[in-house]
Protein backbone atom coordinates (compact mmCIF):
# COMPACT_ATOMS: atom_id res chain seq x y z
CA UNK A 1 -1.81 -45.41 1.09
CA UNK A 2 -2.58 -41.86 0.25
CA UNK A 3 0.22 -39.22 1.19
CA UNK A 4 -1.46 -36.09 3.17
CA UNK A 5 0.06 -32.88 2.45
CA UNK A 6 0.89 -30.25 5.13
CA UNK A 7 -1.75 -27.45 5.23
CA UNK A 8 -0.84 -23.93 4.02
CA UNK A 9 -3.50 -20.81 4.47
CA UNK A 10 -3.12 -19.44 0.68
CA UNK A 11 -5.06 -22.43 -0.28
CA UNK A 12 -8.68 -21.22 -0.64
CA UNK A 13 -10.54 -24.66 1.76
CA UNK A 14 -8.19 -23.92 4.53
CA UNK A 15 -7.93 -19.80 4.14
CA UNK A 16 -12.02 -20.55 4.76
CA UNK A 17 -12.19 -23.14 7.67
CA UNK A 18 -9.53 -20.31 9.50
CA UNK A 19 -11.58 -16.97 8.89
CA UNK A 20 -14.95 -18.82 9.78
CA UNK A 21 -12.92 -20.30 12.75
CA UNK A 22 -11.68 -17.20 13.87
CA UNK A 23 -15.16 -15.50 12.56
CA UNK A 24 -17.09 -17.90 15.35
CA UNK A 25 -14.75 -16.18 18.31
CA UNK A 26 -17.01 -13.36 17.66
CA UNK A 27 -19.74 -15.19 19.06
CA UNK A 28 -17.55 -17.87 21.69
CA UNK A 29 -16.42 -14.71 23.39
CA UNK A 30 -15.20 -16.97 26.30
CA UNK A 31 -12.96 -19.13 23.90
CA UNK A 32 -11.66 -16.26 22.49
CA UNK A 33 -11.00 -14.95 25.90
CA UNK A 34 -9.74 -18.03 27.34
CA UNK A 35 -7.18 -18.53 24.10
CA UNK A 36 -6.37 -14.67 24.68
CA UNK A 37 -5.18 -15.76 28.44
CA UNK A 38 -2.51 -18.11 26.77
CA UNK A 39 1.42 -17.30 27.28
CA UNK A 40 2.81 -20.22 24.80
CA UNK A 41 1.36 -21.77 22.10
CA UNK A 42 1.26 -25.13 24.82
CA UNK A 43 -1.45 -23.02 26.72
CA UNK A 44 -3.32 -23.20 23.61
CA UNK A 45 -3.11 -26.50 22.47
CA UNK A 46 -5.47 -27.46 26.43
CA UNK A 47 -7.99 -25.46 24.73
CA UNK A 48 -11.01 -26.66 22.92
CA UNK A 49 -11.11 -23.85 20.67
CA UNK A 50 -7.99 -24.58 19.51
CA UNK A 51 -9.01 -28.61 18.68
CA UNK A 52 -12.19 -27.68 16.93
CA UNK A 53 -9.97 -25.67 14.15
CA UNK A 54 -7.12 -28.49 14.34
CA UNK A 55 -9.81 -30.66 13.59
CA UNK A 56 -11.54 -28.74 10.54
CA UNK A 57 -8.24 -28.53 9.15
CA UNK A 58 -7.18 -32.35 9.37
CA UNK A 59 -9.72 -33.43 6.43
CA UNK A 60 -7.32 -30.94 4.38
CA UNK A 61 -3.45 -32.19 4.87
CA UNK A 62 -1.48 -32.99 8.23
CA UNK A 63 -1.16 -30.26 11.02
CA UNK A 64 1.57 -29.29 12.57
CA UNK A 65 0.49 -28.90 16.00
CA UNK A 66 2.64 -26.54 17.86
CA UNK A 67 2.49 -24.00 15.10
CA UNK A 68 -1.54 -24.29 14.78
CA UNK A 69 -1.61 -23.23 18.58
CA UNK A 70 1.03 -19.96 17.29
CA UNK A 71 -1.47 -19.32 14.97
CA UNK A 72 -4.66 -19.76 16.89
CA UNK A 73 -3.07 -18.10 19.89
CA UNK A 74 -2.65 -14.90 18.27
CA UNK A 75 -5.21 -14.78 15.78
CA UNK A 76 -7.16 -14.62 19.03
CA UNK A 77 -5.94 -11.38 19.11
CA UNK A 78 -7.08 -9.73 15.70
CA UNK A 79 -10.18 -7.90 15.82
CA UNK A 80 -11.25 -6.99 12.34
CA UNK A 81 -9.97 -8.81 9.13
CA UNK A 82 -7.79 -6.05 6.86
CA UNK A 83 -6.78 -8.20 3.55
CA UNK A 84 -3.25 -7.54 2.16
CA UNK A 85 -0.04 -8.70 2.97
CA UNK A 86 0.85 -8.81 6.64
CA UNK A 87 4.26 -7.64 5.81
CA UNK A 88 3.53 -5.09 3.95
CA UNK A 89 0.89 -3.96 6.78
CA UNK A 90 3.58 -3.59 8.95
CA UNK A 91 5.87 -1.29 6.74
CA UNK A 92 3.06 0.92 6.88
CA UNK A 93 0.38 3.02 5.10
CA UNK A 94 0.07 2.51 1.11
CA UNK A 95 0.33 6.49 0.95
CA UNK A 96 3.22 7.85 -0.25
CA UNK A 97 3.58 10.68 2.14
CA UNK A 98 3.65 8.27 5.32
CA UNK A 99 6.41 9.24 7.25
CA UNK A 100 7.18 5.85 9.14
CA UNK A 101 6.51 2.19 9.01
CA UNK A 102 4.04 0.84 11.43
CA UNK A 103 6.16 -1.47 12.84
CA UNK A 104 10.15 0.14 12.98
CA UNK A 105 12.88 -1.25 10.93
CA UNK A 106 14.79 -2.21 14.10
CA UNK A 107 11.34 -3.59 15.39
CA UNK A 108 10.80 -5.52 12.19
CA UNK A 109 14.80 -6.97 11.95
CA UNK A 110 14.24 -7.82 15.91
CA UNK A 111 10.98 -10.24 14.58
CA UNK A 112 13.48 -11.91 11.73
CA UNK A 113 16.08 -12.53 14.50
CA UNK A 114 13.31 -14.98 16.13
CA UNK A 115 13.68 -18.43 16.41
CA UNK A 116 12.25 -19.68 19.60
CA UNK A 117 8.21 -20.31 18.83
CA UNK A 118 7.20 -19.33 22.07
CA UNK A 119 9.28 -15.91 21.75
CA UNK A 120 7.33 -15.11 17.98
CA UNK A 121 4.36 -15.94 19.84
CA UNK A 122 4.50 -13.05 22.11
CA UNK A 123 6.46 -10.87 19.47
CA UNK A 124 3.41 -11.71 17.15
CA UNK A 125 0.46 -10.40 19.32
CA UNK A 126 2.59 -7.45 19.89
CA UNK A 127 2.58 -6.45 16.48
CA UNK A 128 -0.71 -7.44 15.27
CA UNK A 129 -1.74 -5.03 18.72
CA UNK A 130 0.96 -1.72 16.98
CA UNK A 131 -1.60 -2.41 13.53
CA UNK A 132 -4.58 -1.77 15.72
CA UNK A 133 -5.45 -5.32 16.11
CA UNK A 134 -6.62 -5.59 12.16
CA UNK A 135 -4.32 -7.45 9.83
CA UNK A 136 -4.61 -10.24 6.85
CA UNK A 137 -5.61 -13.23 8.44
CA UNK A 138 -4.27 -15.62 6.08
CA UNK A 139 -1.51 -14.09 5.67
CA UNK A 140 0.15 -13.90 9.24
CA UNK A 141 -1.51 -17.31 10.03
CA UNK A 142 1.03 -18.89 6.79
CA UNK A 143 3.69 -16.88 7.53
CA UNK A 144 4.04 -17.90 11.26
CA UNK A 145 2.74 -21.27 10.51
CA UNK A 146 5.76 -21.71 8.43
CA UNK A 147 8.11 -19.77 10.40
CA UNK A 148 11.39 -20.40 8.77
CA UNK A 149 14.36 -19.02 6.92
CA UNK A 150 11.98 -18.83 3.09
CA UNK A 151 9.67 -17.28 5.25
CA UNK A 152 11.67 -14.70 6.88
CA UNK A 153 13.47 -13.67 3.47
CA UNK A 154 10.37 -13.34 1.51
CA UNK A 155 8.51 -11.22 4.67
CA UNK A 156 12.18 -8.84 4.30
CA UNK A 157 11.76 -8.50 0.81
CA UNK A 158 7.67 -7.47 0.73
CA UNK A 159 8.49 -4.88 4.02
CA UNK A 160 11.22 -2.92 2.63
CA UNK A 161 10.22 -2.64 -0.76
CA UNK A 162 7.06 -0.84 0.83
CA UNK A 163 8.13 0.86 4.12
CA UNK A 164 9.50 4.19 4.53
CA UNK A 165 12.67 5.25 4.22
CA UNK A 166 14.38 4.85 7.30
CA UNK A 167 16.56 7.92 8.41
CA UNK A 168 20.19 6.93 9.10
């Protein structure tokens, strides 16, 4: 019997079935609309937008449910598609004259503090709404897909080596 793998978003097959997924909201404003209404990644898992990208993704490795409705729940939310790393999107502009991250140090540390899925859920949308609703699509949907201690270390590491000196 042949062992399915779990799905992760820097593969190129699944990084495509998401952005065309979240691509088609464009045009399903209602499922977009209805998956925007959603308060917990439960909400989203009663919604057939959320099934037709659970099952694109299914032919590719074994889903972890609750964390596909995070991820469709508040990529929902994302208007335009900025490529880069989502943590280093929210320490800020690539300029070196910008004055402050983004998203705050003590905002950022508050988001690695989370371990309750329905609390990054909300914490989530409310940062991809502080980058103007544009982020790497890919790259938050892994991140909070995997939501975990690697994760959380490895998101530290890529802020601070590109936000802004914070002022003691």
């Amino acid at each position: 019997m042949e062992q399915k793998h779990y799905l992760t978003f820097t593969n190129p097959e699944t990084r495509e079935i998401l952005i065309d997924w979240w691509r088609a909201l464009d045009n399903a404003r209602g499922d977009r609309a209805e998956l925007r209404r959603c308060h917990s990644p439960l909400n989203v898992a009663f919604t057939p937008a959320y099934h037709r990208l659970r099952w694109a993704l299914m032919k590719h490795g074994s889903v972890k449910d609750e964390e596909l409705a995070l991820v469709a729940g508040v990529l929902s939310h994302v208007k335009s598609y900025k490529p880069g790393s989502f943590p280093r999107q929210m320490a800020g502009s690539d300029s070196a004259d910008a004055k402050k991250a983004s998203v705050s140090g003590l905002r950022f540390r508050r988001v690695l503090t989370i371990d309750d899925r329905d609390k990054l859920y909300e914490t989530m949308i409310r940062v991809v709404h502080l980058l103007g609703d544009s982020v790497d699509i890919p790259s938050l949907a892994n991140g909070i897909y995997w939501w975990n201690e690697q994760t959380k270390k490895e998101w530290a590491f890529t802020y601070y080596e590109h936000a802004p000196s914070e002022e003691k």
